[in-house]
N, C-alpha and C. Protein backbone atom coordinates (compact mmCIF):
# COMPACT_ATOMS: atom_id res chain seq x y z
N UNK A 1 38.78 230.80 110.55
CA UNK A 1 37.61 231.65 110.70
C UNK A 1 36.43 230.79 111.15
N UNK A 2 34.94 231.51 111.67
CA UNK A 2 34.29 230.56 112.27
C UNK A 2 33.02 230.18 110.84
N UNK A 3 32.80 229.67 111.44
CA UNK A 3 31.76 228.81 110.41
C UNK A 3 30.12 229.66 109.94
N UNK A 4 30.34 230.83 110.47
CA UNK A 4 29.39 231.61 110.66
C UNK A 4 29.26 232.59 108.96
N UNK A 5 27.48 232.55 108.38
CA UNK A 5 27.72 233.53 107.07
C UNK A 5 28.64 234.51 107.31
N UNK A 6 29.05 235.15 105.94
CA UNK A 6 29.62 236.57 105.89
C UNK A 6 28.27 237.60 105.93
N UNK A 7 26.98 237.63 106.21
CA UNK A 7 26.44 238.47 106.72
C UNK A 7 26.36 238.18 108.11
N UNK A 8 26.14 236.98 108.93
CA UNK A 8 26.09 236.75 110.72
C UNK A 8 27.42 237.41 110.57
N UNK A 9 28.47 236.72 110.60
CA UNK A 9 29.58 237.35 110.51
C UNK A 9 30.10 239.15 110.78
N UNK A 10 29.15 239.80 109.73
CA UNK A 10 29.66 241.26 109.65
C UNK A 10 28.39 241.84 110.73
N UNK A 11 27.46 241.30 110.98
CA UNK A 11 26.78 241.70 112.14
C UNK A 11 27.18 241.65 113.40
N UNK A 12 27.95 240.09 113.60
CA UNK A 12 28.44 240.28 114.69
C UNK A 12 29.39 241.12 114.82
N UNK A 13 30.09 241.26 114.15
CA UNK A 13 31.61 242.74 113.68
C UNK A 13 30.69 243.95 114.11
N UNK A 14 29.75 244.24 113.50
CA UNK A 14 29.01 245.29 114.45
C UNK A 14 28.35 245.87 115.82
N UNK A 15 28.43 243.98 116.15
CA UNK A 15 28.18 244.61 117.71
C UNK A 15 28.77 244.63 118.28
N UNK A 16 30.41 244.06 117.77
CA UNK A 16 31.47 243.94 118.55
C UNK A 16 31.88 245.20 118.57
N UNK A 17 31.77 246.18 117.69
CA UNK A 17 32.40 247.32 117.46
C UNK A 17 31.50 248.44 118.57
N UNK A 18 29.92 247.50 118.42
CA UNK A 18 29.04 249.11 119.44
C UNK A 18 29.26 248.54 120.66
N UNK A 19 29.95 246.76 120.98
CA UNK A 19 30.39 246.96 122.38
C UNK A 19 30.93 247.51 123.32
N UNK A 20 30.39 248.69 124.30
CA UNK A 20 30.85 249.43 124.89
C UNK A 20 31.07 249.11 126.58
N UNK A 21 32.34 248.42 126.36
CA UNK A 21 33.04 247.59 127.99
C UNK A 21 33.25 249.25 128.60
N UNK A 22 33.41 249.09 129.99
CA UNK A 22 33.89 250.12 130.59
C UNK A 22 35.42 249.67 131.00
N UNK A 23 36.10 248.47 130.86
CA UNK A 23 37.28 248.13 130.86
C UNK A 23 38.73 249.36 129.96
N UNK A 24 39.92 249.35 130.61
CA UNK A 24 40.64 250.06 130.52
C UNK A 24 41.01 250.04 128.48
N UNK A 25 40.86 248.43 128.78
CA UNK A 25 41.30 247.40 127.01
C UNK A 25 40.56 248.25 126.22
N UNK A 26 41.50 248.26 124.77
CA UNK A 26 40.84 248.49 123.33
C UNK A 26 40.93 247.78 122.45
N UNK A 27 40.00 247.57 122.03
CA UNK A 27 40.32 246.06 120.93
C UNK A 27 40.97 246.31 120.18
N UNK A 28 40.92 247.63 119.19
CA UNK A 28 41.38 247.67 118.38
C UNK A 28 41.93 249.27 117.77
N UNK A 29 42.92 249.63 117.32
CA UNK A 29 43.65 251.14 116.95
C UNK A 29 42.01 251.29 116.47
N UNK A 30 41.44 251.03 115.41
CA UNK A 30 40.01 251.75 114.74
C UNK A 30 38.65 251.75 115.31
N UNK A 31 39.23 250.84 116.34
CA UNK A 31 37.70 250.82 117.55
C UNK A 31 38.57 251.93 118.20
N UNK A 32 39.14 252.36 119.07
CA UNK A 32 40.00 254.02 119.76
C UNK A 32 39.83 254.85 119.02
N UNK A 33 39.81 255.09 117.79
CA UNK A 33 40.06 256.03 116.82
C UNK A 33 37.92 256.57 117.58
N UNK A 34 37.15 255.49 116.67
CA UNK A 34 35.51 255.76 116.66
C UNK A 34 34.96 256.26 117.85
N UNK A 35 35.39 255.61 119.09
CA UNK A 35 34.82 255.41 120.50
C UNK A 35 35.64 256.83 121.05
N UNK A 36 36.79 257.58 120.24
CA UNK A 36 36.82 258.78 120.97
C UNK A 36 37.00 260.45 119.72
N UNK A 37 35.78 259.47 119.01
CA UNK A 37 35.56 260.46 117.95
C UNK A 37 34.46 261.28 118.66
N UNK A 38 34.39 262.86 118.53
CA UNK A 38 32.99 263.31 118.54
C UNK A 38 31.74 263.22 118.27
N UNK A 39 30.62 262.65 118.83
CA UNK A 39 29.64 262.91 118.62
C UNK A 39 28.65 263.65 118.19
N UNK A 40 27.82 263.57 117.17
CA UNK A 40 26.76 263.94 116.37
C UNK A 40 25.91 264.63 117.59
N UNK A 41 24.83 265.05 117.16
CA UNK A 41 24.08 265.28 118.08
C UNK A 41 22.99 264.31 117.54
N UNK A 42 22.05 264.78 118.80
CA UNK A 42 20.92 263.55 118.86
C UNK A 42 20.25 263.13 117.92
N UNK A 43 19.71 264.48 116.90
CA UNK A 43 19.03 264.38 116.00
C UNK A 43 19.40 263.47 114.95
N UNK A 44 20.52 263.70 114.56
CA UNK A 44 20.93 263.33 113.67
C UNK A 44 21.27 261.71 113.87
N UNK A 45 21.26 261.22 114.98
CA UNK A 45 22.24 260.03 115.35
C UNK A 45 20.77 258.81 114.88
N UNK A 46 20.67 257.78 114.01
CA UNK A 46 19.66 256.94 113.87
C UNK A 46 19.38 256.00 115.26
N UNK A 47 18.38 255.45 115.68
CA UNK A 47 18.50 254.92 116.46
C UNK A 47 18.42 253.42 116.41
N UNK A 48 19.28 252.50 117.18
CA UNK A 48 19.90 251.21 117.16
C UNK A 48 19.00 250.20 116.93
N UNK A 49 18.74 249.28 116.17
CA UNK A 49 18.15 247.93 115.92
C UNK A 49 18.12 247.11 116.77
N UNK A 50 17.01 246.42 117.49
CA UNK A 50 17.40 245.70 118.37
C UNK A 50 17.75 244.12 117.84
N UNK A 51 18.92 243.25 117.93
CA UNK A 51 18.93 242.38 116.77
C UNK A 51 20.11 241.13 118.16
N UNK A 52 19.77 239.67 117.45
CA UNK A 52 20.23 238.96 118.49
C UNK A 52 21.42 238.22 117.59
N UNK A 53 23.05 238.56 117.63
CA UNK A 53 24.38 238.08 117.04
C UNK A 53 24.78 237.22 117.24
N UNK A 54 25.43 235.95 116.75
CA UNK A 54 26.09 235.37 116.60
C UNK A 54 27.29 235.98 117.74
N UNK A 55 28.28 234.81 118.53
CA UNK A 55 29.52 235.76 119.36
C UNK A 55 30.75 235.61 118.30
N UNK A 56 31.44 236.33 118.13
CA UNK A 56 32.52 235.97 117.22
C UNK A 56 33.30 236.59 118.42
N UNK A 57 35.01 235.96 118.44
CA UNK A 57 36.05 236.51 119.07
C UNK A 57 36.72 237.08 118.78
N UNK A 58 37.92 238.10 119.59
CA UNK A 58 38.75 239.20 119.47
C UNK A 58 39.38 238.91 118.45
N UNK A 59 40.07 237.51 118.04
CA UNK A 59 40.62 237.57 116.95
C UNK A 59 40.15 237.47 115.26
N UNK A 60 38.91 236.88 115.17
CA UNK A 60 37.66 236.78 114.44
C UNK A 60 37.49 238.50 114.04
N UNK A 61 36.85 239.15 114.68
CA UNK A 61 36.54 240.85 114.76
C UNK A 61 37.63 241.38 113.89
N UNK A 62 39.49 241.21 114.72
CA UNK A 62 40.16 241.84 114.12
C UNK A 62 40.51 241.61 112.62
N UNK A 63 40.04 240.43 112.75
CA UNK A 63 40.41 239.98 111.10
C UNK A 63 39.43 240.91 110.04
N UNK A 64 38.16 240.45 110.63
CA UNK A 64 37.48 241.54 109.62
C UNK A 64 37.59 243.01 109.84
N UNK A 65 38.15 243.27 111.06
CA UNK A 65 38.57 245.15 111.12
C UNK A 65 39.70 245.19 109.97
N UNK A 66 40.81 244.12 109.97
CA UNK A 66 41.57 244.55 109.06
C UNK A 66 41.05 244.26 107.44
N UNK A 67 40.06 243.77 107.23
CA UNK A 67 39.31 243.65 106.14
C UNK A 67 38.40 244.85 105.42
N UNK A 68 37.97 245.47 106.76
CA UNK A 68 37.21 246.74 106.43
C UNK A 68 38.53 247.88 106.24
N UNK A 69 39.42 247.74 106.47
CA UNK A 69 40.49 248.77 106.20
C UNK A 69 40.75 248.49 104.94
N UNK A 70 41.19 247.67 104.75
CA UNK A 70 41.76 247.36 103.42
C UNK A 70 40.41 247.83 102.51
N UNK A 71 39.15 247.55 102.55
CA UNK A 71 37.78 248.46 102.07
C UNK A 71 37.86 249.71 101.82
N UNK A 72 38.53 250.36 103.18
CA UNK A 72 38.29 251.83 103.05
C UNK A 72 39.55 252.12 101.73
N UNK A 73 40.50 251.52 102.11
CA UNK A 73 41.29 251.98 101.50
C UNK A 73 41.46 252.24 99.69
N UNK A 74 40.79 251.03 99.51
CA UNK A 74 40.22 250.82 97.66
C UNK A 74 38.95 251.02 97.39
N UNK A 75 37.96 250.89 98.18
CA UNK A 75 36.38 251.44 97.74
C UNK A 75 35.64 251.92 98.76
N UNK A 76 35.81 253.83 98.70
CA UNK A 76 35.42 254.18 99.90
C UNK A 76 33.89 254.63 99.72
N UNK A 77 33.20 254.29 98.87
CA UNK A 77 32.22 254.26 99.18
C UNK A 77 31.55 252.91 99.59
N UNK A 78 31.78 251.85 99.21
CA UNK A 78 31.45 250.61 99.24
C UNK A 78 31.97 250.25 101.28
N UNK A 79 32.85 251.06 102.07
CA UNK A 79 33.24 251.10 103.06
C UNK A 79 32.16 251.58 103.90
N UNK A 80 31.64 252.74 103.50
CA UNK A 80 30.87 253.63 103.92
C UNK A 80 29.20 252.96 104.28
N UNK A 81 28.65 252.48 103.01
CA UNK A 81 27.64 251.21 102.91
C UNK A 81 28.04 250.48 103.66
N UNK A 82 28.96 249.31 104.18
CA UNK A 82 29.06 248.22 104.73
C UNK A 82 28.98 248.75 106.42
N UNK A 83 29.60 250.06 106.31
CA UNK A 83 29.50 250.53 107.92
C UNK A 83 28.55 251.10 108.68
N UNK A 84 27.56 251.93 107.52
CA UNK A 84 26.47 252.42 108.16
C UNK A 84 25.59 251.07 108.09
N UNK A 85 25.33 250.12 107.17
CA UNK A 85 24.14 249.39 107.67
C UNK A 85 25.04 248.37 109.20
N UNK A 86 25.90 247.95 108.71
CA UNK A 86 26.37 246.97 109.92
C UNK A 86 26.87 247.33 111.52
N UNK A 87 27.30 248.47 111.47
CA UNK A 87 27.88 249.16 112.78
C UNK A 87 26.91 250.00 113.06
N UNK A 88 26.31 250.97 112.67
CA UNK A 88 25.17 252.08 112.82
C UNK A 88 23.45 251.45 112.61
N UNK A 89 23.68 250.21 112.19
CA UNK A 89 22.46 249.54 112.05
C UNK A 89 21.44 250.96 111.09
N UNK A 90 21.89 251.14 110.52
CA UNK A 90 21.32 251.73 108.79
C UNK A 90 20.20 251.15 108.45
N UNK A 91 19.34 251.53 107.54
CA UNK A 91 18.25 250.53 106.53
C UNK A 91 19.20 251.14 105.22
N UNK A 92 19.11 250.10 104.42
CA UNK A 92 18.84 250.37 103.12
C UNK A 92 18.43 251.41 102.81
N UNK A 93 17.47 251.88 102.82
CA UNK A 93 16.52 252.80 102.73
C UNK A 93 17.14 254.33 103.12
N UNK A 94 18.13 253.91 103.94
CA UNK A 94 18.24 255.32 105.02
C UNK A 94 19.25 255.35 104.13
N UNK A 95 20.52 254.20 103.62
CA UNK A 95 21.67 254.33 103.00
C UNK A 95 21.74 255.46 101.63
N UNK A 96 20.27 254.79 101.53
CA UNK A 96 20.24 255.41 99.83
C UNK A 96 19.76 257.04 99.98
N UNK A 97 19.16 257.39 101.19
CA UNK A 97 18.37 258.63 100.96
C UNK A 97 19.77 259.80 102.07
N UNK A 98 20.14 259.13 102.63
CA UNK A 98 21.14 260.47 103.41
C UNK A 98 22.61 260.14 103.42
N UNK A 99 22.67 259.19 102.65
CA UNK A 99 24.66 259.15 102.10
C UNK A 99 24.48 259.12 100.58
N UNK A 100 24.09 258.13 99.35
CA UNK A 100 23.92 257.92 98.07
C UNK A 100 23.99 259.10 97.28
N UNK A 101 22.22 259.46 97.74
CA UNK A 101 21.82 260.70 97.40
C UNK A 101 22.58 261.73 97.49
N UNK A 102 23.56 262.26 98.49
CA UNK A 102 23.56 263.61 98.71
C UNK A 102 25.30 263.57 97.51
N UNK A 103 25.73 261.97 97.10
CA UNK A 103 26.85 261.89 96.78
C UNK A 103 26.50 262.21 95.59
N UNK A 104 25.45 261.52 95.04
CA UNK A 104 24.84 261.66 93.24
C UNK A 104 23.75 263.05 93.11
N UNK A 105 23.92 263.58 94.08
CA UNK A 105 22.83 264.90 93.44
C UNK A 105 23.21 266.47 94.17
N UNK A 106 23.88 265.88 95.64
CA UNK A 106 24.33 267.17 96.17
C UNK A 106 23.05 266.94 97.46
N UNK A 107 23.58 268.25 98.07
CA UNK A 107 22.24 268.84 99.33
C UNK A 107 21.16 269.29 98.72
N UNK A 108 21.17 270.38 97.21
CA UNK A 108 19.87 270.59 97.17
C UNK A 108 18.76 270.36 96.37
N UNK A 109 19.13 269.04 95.84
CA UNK A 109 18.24 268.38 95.19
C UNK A 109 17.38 267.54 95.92
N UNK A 110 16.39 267.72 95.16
CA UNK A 110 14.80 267.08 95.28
C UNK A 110 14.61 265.49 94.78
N UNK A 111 15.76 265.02 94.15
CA UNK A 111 15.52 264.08 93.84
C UNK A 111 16.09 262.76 94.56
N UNK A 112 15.57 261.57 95.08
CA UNK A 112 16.14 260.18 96.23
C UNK A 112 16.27 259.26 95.65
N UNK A 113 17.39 258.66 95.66
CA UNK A 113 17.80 257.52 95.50
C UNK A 113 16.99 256.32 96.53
N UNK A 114 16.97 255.08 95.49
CA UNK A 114 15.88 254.11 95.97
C UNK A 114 16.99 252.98 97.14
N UNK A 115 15.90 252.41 97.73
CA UNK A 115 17.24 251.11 97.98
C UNK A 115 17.51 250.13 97.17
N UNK A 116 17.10 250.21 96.29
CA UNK A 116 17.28 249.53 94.70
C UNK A 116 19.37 249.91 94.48
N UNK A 117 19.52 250.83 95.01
CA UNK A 117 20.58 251.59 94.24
C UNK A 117 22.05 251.32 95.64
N UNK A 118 21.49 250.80 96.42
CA UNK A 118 22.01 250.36 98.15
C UNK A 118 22.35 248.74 97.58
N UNK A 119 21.48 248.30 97.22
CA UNK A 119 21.71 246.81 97.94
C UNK A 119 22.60 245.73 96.92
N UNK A 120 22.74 246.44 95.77
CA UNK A 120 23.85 245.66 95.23
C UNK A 120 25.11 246.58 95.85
N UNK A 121 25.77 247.89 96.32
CA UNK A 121 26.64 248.60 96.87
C UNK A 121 27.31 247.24 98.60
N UNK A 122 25.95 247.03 98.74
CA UNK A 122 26.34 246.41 99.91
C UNK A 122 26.58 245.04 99.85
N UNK A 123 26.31 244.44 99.03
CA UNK A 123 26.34 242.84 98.22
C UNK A 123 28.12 242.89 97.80
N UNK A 124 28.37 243.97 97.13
CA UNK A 124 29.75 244.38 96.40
C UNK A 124 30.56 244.06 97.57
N UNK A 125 30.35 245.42 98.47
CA UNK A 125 30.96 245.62 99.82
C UNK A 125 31.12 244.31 100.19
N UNK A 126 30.15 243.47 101.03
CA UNK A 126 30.63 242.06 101.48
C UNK A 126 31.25 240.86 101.24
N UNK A 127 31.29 241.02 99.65
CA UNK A 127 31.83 240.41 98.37
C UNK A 127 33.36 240.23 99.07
N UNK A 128 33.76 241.52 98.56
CA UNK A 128 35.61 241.84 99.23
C UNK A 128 35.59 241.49 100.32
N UNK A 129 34.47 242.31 101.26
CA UNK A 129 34.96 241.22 102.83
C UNK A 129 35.34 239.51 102.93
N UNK A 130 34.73 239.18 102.32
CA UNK A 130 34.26 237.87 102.35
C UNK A 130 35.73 237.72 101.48
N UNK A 131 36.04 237.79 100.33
CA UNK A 131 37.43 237.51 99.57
C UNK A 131 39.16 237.90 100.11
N UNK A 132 38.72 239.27 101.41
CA UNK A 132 40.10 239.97 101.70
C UNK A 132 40.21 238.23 103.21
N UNK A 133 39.05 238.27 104.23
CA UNK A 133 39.07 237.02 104.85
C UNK A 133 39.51 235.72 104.66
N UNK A 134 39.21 235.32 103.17
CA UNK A 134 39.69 233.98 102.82
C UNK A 134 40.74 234.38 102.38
N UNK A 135 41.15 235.42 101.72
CA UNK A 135 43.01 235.44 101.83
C UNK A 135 43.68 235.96 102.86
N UNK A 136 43.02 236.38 103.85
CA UNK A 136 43.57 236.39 104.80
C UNK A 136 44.14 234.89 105.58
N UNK A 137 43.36 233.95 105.84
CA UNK A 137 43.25 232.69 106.32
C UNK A 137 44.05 231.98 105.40
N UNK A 138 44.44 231.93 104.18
CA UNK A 138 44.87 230.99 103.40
C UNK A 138 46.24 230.93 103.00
């Protein structure tokens, strides 16, 4: 693996994932799956961070794609956190008020979850990334 944090790391995993080649290639079965999922409409869609990554390579990426699977698969909310802030470029902020919230109170409550209540979820989340990687490698 490269020498890069497990947060550079899962950022760069995110831009690898919003890299949109016009090439025939797919990196990956779960990058095909996203890239020919339906689209949201506008409103709803947050708009992108402008942010400067670390390059990680095809085989680097897949390692942590198969890391985030193995995520979804045992903590799907902790999946959910790691993907909206890192791939969708999320705030905190946004994590806690239009995914958290609507999980701990429903649609029609009045009451928001802080990013107080996000940022150990996403600490957790990178935790396993960071542990499924080194056993991956080892």
């Amino acid at each position: 693996m490269s020498d890069l944090s497990i947060t550079d790391l899962m950022f760069a995993y995110g831009a690898w994932v919003n890299d949109d080649q016009t090439s025939l290639e797919c990196k990956s079965p779960s990058l095909m799956l996203m890239k020919s999922a339906p689209k949201q409409c506008t409103d709803a869609v947050k708009p992108p961070s402008k942010r400067v990554v670390a390059h990680i390579s095809d085989d680097e990426a897949l390692a942590v794609d198969r890391a985030m699977k193995l995520l979804r698969e045992r903590h799907l909310v902790l999946y959910h956190v790691v993907r909206y802030y890192f791939i969708y470029n999320w705030t905190v902020l946004d994590i806690a008020v239009d995914y958290l919230t609507i999980l701990e109170y429903g649609n029609e409550s009045k009451k928001k979850l802080s990013s107080y209540h996000t940022k150990p979820l996403l600490t957790e989340g990178m935790g396993f990334i960071s542990g499924a990687l080194a056993r991956d490698t080892a």
